[in-house]
Protein backbone atom coordinates (compact mmCIF):
# COMPACT_ATOMS: atom_id res chain seq x y z
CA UNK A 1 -1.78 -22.66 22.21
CA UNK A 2 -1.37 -19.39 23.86
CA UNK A 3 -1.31 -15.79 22.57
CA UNK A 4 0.57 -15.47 19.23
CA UNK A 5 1.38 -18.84 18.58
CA UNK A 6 -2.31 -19.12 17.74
CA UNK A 7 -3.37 -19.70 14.50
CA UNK A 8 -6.04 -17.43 12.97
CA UNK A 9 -7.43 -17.31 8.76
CA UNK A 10 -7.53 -14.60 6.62
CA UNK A 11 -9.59 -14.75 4.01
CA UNK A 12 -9.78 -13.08 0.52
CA UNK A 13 -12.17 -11.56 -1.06
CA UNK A 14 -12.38 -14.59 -3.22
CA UNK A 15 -13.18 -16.74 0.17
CA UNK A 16 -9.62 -18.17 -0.03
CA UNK A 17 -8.43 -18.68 3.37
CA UNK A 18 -4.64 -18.42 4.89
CA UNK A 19 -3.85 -19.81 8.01
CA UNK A 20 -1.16 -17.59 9.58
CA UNK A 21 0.19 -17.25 13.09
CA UNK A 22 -1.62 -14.40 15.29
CA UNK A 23 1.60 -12.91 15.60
CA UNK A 24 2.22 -12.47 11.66
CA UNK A 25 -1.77 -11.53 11.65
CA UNK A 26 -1.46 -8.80 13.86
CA UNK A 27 1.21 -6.88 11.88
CA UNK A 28 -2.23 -5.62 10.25
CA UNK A 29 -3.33 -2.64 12.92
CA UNK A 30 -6.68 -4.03 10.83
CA UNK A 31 -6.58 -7.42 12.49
CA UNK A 32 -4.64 -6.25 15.62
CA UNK A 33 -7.71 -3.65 16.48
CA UNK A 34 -10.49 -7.07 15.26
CA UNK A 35 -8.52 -9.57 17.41
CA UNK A 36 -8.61 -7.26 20.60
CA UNK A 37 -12.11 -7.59 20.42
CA UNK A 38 -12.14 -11.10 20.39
CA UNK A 39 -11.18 -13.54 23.79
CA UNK A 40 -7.91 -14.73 23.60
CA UNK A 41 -9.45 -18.24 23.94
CA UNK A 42 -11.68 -17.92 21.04
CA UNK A 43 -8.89 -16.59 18.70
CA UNK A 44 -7.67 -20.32 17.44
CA UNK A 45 -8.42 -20.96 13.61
CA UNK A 46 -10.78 -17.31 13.90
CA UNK A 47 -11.52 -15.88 10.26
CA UNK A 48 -10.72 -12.51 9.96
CA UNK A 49 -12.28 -11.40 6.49
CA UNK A 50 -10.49 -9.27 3.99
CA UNK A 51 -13.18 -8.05 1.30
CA UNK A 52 -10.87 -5.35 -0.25
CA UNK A 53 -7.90 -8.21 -0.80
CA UNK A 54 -7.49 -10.40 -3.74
CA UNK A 55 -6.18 -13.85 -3.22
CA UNK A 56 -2.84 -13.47 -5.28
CA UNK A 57 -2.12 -10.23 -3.31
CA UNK A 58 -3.17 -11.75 0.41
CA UNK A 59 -0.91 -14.50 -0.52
CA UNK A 60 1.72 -12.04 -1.33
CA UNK A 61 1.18 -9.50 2.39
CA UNK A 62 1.19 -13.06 4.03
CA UNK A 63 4.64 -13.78 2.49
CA UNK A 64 5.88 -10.20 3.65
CA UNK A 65 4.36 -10.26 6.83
CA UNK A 66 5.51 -13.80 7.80
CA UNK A 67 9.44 -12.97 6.21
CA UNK A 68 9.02 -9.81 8.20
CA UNK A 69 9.20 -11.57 11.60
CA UNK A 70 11.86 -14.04 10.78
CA UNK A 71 14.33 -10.95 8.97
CA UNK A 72 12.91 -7.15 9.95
CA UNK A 73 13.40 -4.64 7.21
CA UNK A 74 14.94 -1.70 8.12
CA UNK A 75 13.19 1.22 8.51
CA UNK A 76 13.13 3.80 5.23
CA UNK A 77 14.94 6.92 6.20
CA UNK A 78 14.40 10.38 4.63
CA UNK A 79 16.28 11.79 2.83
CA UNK A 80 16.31 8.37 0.27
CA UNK A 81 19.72 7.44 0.52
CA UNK A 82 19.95 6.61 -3.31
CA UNK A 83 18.41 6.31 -6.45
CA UNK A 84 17.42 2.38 -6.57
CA UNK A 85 15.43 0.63 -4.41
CA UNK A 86 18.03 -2.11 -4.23
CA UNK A 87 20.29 0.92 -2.60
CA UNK A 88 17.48 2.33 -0.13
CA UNK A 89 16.13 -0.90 1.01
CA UNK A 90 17.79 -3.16 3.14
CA UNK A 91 17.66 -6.35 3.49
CA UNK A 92 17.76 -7.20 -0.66
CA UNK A 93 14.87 -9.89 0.17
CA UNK A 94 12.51 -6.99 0.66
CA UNK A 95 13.98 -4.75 -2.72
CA UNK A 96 13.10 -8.30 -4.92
CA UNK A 97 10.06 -8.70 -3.41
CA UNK A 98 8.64 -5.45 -4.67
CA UNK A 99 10.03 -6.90 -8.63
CA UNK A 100 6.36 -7.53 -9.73
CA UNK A 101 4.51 -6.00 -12.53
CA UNK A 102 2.99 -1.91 -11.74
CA UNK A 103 -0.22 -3.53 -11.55
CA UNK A 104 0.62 -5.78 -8.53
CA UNK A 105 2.14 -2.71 -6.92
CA UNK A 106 -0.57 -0.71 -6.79
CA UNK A 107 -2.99 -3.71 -5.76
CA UNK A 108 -0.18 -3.99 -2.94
CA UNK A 109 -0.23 -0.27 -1.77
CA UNK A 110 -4.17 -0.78 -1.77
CA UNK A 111 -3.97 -3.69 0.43
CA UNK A 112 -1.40 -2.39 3.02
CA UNK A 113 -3.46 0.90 3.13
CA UNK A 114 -6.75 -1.18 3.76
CA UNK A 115 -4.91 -4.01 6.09
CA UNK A 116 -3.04 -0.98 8.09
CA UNK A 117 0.44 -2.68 7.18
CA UNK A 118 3.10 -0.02 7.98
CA UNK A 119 5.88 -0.96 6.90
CA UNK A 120 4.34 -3.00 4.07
CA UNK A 121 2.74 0.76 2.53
CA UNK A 122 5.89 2.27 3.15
CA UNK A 123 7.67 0.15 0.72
CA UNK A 124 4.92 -0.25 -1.54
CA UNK A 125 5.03 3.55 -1.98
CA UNK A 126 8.67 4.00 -2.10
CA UNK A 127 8.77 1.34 -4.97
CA UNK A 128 6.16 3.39 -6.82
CA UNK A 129 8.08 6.69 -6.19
CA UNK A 130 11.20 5.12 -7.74
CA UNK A 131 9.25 3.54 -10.65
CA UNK A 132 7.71 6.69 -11.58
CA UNK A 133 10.57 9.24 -11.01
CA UNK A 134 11.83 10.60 -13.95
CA UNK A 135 8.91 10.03 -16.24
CA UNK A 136 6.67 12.31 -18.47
CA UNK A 137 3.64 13.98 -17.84
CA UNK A 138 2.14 11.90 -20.47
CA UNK A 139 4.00 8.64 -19.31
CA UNK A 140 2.43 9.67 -15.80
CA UNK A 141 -0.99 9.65 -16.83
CA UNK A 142 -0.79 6.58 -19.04
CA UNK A 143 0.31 4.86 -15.89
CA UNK A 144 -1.97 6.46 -13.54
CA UNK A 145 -5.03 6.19 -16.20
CA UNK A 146 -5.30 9.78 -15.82
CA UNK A 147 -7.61 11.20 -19.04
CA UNK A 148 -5.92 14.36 -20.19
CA UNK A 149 -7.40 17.59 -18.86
CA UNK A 150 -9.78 19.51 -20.50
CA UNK A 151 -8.76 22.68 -22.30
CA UNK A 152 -9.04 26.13 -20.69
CA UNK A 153 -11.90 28.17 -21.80
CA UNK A 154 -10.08 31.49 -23.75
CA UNK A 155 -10.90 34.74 -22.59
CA UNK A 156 -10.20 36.53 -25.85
CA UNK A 157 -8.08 39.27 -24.19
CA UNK A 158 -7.47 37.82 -20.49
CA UNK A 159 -9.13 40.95 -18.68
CA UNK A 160 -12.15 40.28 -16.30
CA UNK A 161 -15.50 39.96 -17.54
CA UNK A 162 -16.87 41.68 -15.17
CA UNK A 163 -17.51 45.88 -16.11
CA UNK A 164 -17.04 48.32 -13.67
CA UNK A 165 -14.61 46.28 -11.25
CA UNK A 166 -12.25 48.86 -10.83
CA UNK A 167 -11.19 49.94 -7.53
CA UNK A 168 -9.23 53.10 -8.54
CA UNK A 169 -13.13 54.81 -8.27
């Protein structure tokens, strides 16, 4: 086989392994940059280890990346134009794929962001942008796991502590 109709593994951090086409692969700038340093000829069936990737969630970037090349998404322009992601993302295949629980989300931002998946974060991100808009500060940190912040120490009368700071003289 030549070039990118080479099959290569990536492997979870569970030691699962997924045998993808180099082409799909190398949609990771994380495997793209690994596989240059590798010969051409010594790329069939290579492991490329992913230690910050579960399995579920590898399965899941090797479903996007391997849809991606058969049916590109379009690119996400700014300004959003809507209020869904259904409306800003285009094709739909790409809006349902993003349909998984907030936890899943965020494992799948992690993994684009450690993978170097482009187009993979920027959906990711724009899903939890539209899944968070409109929602409380205390909503926010509930799904964030933020703690609440600590309360501001008083001052008993707001002027500085400090005598004698007056530049007047």
């Amino acid at each position: 086989m030549s070039g990118e109709d080479q099959l290569v593994n990536l492997i979870s951090n569970e030691g699962d392994k997924y045998e993808v086409p180099l082409k799909v692969a190398r949609m990771s700038n994380l495997i793209q940059n690994l596989s240059e340093d590798v010969g051409e000829d010594e790329l069939e069936d290579k492991d490329f280890q992913c230690p910050k990737v579960s399995s579920v969630i590898l399965q899941k970037v090797v479903d996007y990346c391997t849809h991606y090349q058969e049916e590109e998404m379009q690119k996400i322009e700014t300004p959003l134009q809507g209020e869904t992601i259904e409306e800003i993302v285009k094709p739909t295949w790409y809006a349902d794929f993003c349909k998984v629980d907030r936890e899943v989300l965020f494992q799948l931002v992690a993994a684009a962001n450690f993978m170097d998946i482009k187009p993979l974060l920027d959906l990711t991100c724009l899903a939890v942008s539209v899944s968070i808009k409109g929602k409380s500060v205390e909503e926010l940190r509930k799904i964030f796991n933020l703690p609440e912040p600590e309360p501001l120490a008083n001052n008993d009368g707001g002027d500085s502590d400090v005598e004698g700071d007056d530049q007047d003289g």
